[in-house]
PDB file of N, CA and C in Angstrom:
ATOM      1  N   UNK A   1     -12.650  -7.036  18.709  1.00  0.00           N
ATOM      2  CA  UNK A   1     -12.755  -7.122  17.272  1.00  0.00           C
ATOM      3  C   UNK A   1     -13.070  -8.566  16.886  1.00  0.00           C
ATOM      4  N   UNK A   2     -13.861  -8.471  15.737  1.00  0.00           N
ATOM      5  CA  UNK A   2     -14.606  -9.764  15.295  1.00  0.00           C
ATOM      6  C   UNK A   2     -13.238 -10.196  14.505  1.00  0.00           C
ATOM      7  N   UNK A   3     -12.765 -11.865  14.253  1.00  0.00           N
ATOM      8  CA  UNK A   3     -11.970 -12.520  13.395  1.00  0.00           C
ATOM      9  C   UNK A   3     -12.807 -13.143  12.672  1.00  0.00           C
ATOM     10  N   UNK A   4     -12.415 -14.005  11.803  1.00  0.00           N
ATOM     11  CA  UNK A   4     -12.274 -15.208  11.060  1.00  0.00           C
ATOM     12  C   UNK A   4     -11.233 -15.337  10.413  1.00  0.00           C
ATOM     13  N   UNK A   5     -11.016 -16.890   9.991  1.00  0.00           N
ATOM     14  CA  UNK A   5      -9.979 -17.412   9.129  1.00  0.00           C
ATOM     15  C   UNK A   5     -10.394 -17.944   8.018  1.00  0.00           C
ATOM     16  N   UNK A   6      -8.908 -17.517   7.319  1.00  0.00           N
ATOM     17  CA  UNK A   6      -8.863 -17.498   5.906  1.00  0.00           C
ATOM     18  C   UNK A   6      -7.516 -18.851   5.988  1.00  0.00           C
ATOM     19  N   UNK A   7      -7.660 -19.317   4.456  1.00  0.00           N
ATOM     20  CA  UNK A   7      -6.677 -20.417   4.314  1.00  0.00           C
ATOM     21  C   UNK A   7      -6.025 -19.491   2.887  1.00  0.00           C
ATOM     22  N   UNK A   8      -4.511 -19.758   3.144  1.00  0.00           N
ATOM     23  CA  UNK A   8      -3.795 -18.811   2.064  1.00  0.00           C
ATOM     24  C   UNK A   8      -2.719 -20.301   1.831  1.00  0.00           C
ATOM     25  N   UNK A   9      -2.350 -20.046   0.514  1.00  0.00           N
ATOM     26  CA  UNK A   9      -1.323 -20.888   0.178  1.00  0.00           C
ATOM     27  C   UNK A   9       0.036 -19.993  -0.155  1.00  0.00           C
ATOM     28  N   UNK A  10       1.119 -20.133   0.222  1.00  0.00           N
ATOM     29  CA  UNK A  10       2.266 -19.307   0.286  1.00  0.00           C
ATOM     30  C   UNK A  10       3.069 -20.640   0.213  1.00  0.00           C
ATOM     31  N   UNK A  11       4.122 -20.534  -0.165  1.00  0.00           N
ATOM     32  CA  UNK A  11       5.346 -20.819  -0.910  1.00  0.00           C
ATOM     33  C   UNK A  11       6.277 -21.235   0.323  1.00  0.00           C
ATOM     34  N   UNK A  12       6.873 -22.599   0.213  1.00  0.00           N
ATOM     35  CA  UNK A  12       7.588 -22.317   1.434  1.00  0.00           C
ATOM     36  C   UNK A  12       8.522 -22.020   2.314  1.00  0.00           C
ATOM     37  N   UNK A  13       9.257 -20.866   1.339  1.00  0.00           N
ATOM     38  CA  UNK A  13      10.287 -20.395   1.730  1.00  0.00           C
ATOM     39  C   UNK A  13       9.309 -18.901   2.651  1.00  0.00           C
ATOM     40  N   UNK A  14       8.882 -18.390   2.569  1.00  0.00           N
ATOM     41  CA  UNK A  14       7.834 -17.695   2.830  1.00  0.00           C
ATOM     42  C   UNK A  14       7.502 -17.824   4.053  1.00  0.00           C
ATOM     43  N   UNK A  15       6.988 -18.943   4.394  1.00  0.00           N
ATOM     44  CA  UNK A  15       6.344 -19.764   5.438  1.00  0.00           C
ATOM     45  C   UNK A  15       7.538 -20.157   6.124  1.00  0.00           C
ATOM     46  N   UNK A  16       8.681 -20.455   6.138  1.00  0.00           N
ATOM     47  CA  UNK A  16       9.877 -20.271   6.524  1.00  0.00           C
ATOM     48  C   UNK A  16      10.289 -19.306   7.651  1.00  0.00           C
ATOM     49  N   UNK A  17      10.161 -18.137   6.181  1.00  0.00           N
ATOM     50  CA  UNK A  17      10.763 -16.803   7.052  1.00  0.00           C
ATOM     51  C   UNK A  17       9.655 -15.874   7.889  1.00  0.00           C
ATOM     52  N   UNK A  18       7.940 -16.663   8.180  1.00  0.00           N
ATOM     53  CA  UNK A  18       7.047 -15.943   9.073  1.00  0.00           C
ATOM     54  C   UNK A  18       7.938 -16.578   9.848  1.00  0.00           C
ATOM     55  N   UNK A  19       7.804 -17.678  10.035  1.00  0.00           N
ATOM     56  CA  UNK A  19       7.687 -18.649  11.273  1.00  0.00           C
ATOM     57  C   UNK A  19       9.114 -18.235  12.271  1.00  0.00           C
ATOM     58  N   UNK A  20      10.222 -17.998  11.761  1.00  0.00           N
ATOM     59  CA  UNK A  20      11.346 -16.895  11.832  1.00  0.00           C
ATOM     60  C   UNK A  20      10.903 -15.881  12.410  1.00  0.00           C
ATOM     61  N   UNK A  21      10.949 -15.198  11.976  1.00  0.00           N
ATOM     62  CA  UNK A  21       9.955 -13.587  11.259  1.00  0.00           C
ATOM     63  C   UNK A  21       9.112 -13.894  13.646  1.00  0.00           C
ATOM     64  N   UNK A  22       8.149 -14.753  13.461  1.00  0.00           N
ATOM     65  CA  UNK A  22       7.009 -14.705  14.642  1.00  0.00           C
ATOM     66  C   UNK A  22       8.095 -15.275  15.864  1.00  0.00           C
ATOM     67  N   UNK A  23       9.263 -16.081  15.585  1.00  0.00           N
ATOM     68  CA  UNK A  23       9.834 -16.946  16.931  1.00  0.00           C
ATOM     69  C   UNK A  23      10.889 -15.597  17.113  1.00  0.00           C
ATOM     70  N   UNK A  24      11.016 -14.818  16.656  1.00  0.00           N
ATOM     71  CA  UNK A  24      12.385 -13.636  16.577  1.00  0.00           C
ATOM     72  C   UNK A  24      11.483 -12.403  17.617  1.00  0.00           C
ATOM     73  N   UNK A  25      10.217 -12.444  17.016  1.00  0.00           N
ATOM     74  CA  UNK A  25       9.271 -10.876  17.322  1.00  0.00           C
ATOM     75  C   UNK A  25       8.554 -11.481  18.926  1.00  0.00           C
ATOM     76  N   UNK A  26       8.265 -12.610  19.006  1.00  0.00           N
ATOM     77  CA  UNK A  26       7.593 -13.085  19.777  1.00  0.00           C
ATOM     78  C   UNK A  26       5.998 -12.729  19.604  1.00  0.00           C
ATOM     79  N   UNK A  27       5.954 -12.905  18.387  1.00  0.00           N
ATOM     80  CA  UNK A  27       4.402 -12.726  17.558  1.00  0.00           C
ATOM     81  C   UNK A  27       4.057 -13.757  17.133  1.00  0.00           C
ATOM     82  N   UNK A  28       2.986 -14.172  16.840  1.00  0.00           N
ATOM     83  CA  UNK A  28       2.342 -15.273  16.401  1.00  0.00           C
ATOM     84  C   UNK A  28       2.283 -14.985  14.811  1.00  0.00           C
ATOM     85  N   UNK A  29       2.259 -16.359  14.253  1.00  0.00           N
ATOM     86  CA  UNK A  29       2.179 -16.440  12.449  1.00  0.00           C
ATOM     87  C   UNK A  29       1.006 -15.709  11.989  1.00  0.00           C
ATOM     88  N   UNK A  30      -0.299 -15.897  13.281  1.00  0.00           N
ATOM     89  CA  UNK A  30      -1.118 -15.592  12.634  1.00  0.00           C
ATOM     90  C   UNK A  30      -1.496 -13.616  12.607  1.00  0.00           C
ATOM     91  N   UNK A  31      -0.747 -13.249  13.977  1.00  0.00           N
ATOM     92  CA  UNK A  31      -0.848 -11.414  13.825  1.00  0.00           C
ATOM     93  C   UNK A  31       0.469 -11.315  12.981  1.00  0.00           C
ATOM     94  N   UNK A  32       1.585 -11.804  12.760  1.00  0.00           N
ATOM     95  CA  UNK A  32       2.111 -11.175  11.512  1.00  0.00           C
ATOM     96  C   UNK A  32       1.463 -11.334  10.130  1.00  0.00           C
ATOM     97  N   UNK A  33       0.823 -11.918   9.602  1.00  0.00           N
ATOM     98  CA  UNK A  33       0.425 -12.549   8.513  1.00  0.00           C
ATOM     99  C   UNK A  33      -0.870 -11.626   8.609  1.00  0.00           C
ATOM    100  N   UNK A  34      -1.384 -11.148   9.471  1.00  0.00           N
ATOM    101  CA  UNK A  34      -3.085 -10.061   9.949  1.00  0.00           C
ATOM    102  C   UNK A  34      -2.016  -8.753   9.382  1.00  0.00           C
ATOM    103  N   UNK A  35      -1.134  -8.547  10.273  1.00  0.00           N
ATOM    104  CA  UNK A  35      -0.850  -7.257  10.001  1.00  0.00           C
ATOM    105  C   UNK A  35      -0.273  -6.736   9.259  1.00  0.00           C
ATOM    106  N   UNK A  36       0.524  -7.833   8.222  1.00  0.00           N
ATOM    107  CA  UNK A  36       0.830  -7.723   6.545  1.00  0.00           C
ATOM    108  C   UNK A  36       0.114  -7.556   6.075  1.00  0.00           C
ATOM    109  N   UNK A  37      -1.414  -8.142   5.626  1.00  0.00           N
ATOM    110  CA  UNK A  37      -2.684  -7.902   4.742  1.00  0.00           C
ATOM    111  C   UNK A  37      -2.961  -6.230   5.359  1.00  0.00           C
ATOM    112  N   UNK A  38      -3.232  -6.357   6.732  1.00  0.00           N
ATOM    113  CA  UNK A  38      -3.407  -4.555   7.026  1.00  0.00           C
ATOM    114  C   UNK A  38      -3.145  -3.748   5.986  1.00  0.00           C
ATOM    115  N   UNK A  39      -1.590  -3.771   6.207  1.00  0.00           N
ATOM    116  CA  UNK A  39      -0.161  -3.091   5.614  1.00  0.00           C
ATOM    117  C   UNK A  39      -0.533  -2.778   4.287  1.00  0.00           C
ATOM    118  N   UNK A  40      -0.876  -3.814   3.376  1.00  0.00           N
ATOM    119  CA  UNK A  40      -1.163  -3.752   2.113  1.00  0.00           C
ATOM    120  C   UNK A  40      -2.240  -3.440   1.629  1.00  0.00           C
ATOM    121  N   UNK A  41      -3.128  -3.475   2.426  1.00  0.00           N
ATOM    122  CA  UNK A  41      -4.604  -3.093   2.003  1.00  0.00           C
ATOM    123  C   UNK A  41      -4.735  -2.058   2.034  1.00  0.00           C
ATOM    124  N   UNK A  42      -4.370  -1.234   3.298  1.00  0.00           N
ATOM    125  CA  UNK A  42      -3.732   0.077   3.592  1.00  0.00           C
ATOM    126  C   UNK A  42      -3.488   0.967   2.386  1.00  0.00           C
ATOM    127  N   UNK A  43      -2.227   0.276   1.787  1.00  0.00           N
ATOM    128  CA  UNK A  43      -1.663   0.916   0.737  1.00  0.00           C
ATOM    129  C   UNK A  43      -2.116   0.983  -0.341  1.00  0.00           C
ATOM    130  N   UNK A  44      -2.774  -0.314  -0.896  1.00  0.00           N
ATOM    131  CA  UNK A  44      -3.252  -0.347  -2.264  1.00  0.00           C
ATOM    132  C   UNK A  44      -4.935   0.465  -2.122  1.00  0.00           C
ATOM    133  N   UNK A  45      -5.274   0.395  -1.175  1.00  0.00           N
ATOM    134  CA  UNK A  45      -6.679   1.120  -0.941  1.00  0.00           C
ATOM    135  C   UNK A  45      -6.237   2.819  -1.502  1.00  0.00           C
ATOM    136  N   UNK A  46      -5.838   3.330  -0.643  1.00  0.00           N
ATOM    137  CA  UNK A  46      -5.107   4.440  -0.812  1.00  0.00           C
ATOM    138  C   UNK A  46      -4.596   4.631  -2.485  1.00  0.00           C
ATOM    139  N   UNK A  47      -3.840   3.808  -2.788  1.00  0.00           N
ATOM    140  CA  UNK A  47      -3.450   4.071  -4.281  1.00  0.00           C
ATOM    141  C   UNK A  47      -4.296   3.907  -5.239  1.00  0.00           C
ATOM    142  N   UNK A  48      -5.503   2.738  -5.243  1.00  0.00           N
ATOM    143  CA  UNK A  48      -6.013   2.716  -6.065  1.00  0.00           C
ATOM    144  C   UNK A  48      -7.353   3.992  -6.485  1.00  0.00           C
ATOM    145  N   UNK A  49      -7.896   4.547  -4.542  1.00  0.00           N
ATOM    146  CA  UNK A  49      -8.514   5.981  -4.381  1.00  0.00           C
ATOM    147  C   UNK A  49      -8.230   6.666  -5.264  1.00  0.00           C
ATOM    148  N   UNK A  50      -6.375   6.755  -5.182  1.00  0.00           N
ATOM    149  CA  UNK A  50      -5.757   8.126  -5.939  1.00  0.00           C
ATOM    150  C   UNK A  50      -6.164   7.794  -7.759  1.00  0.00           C
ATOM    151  N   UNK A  51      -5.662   6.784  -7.988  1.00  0.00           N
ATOM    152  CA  UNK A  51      -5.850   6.567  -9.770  1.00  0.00           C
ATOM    153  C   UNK A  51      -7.238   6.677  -9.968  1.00  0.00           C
ATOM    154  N   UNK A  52      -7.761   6.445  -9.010  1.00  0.00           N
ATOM    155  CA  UNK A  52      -9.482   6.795  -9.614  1.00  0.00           C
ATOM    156  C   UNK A  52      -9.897   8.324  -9.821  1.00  0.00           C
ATOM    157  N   UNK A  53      -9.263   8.834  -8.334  1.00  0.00           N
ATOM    158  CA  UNK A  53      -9.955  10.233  -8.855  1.00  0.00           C
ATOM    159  C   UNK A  53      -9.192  10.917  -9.684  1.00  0.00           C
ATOM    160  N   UNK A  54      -7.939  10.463  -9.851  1.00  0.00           N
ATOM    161  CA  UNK A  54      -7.006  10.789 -11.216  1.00  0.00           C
ATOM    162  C   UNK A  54      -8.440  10.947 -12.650  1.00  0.00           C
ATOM    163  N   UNK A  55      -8.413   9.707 -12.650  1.00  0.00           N
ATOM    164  CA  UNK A  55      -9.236   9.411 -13.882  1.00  0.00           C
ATOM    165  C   UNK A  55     -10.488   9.949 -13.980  1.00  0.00           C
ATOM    166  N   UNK A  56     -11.065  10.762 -13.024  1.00  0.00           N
ATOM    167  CA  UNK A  56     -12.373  11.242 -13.089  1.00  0.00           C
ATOM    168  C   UNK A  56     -11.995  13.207 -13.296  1.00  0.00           C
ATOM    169  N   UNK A  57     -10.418  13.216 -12.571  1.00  0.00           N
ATOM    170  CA  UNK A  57     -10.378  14.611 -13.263  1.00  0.00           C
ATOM    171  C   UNK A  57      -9.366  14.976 -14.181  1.00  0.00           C
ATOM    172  N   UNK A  58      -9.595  13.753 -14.736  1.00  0.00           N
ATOM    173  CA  UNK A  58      -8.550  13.748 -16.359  1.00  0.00           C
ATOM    174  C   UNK A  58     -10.414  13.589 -17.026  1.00  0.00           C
ATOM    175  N   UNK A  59     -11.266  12.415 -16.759  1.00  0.00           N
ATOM    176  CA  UNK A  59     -12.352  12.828 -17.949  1.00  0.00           C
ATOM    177  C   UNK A  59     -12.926  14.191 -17.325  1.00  0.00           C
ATOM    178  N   UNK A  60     -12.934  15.127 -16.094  1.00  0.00           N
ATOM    179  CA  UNK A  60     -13.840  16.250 -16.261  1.00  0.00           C
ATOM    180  C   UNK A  60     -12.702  17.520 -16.944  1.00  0.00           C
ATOM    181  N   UNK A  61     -11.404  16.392 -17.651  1.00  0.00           N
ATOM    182  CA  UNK A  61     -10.632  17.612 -18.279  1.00  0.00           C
ATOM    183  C   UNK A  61     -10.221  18.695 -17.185  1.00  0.00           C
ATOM    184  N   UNK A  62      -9.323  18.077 -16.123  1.00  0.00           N
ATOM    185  CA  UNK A  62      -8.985  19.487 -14.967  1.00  0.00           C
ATOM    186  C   UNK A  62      -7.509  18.541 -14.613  1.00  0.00           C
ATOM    187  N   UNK A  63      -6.994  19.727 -15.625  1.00  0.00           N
ATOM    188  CA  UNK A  63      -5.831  19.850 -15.608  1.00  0.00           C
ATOM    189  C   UNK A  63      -5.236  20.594 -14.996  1.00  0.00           C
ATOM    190  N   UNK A  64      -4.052  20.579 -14.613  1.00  0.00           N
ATOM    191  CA  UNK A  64      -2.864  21.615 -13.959  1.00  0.00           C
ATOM    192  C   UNK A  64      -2.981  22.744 -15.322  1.00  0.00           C
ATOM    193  N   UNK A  65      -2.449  24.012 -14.906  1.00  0.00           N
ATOM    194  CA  UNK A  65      -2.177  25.354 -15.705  1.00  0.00           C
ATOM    195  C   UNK A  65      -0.573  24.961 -15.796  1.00  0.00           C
ATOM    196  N   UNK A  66      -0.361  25.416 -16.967  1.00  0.00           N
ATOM    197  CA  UNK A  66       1.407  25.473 -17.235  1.00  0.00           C
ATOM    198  C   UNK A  66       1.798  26.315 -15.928  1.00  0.00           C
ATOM    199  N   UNK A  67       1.422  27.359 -15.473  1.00  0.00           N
ATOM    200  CA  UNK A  67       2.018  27.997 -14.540  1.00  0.00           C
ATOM    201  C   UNK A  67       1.624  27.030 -13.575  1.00  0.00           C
ATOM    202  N   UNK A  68       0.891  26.792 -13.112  1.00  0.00           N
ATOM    203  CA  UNK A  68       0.451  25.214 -11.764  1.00  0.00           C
ATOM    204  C   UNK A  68       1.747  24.815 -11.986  1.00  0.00           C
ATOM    205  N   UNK A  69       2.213  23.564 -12.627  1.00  0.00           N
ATOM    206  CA  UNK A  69       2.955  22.727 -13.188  1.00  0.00           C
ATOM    207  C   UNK A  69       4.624  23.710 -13.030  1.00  0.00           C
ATOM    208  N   UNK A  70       4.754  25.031 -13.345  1.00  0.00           N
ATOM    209  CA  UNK A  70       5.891  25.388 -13.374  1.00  0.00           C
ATOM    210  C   UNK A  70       6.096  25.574 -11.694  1.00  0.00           C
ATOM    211  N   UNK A  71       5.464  25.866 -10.842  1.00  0.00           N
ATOM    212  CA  UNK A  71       5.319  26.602  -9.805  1.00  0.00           C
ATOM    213  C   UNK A  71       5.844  24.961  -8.467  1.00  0.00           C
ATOM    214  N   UNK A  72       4.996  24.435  -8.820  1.00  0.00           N
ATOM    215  CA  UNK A  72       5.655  22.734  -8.585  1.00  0.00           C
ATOM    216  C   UNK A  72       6.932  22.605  -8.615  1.00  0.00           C
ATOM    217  N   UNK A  73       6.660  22.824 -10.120  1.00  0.00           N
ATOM    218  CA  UNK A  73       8.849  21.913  -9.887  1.00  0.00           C
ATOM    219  C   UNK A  73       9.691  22.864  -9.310  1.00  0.00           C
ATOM    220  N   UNK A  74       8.992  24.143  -9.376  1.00  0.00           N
ATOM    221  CA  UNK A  74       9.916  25.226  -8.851  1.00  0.00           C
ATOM    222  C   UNK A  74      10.350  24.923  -7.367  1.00  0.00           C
ATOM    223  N   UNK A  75       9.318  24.405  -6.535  1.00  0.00           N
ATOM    224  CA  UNK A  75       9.776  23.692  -5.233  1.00  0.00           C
ATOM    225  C   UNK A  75      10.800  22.425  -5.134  1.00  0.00           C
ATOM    226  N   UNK A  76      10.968  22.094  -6.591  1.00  0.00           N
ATOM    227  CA  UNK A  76      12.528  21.289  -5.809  1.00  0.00           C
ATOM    228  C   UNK A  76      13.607  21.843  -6.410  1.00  0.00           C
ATOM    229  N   UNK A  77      14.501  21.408  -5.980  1.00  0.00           N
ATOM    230  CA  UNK A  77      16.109  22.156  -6.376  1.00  0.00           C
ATOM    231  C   UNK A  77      16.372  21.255  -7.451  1.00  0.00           C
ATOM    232  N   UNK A  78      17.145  21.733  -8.058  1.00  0.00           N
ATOM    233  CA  UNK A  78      17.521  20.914  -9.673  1.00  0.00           C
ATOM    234  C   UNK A  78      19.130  20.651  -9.138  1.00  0.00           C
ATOM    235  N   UNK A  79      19.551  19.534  -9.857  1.00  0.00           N
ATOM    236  CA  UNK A  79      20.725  19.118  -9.120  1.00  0.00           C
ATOM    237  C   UNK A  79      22.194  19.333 -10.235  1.00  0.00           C
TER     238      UNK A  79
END
């Protein structure tokens, strides 16, 4: 796999607890700090997918049916 480096400014309590964080794991600052951005990119990729196609079938107006919607909650237990 191809790299390059990036210069990030972080805080240094932060920079603290990699450097911790890499002498504890026996990982380097720089694959924990790779595989945090992963982590998050990961996630927000994924979430931001979801709000989009949210928003494309809220404007093509495709909504859940009241029965959809009842049939849902019916799968969890009420407490």
């Amino acid at each position: 796999m191809e790299t390059s480096t990036i210069t990030v400014r972080i805080p240094l309590n932060i920079k603290e607890q990699l450097s911790h964080l890499a002498e504890a794991t026996h990982r380097s600052k720089s694959w924990l700090a790779a595989e945090a951005l992963n982590r998050y990119l990961e996630l927000n990729t994924w979430q931001v997918a979801e709000i989009q196609q949210g928003i494309q079938e809220a404007t093509r107006k495709e909504f859940a049916t009241e029965e959809e919607v009842e049939a849902e909650f019916a799968k969890w237990p009420v407490e």
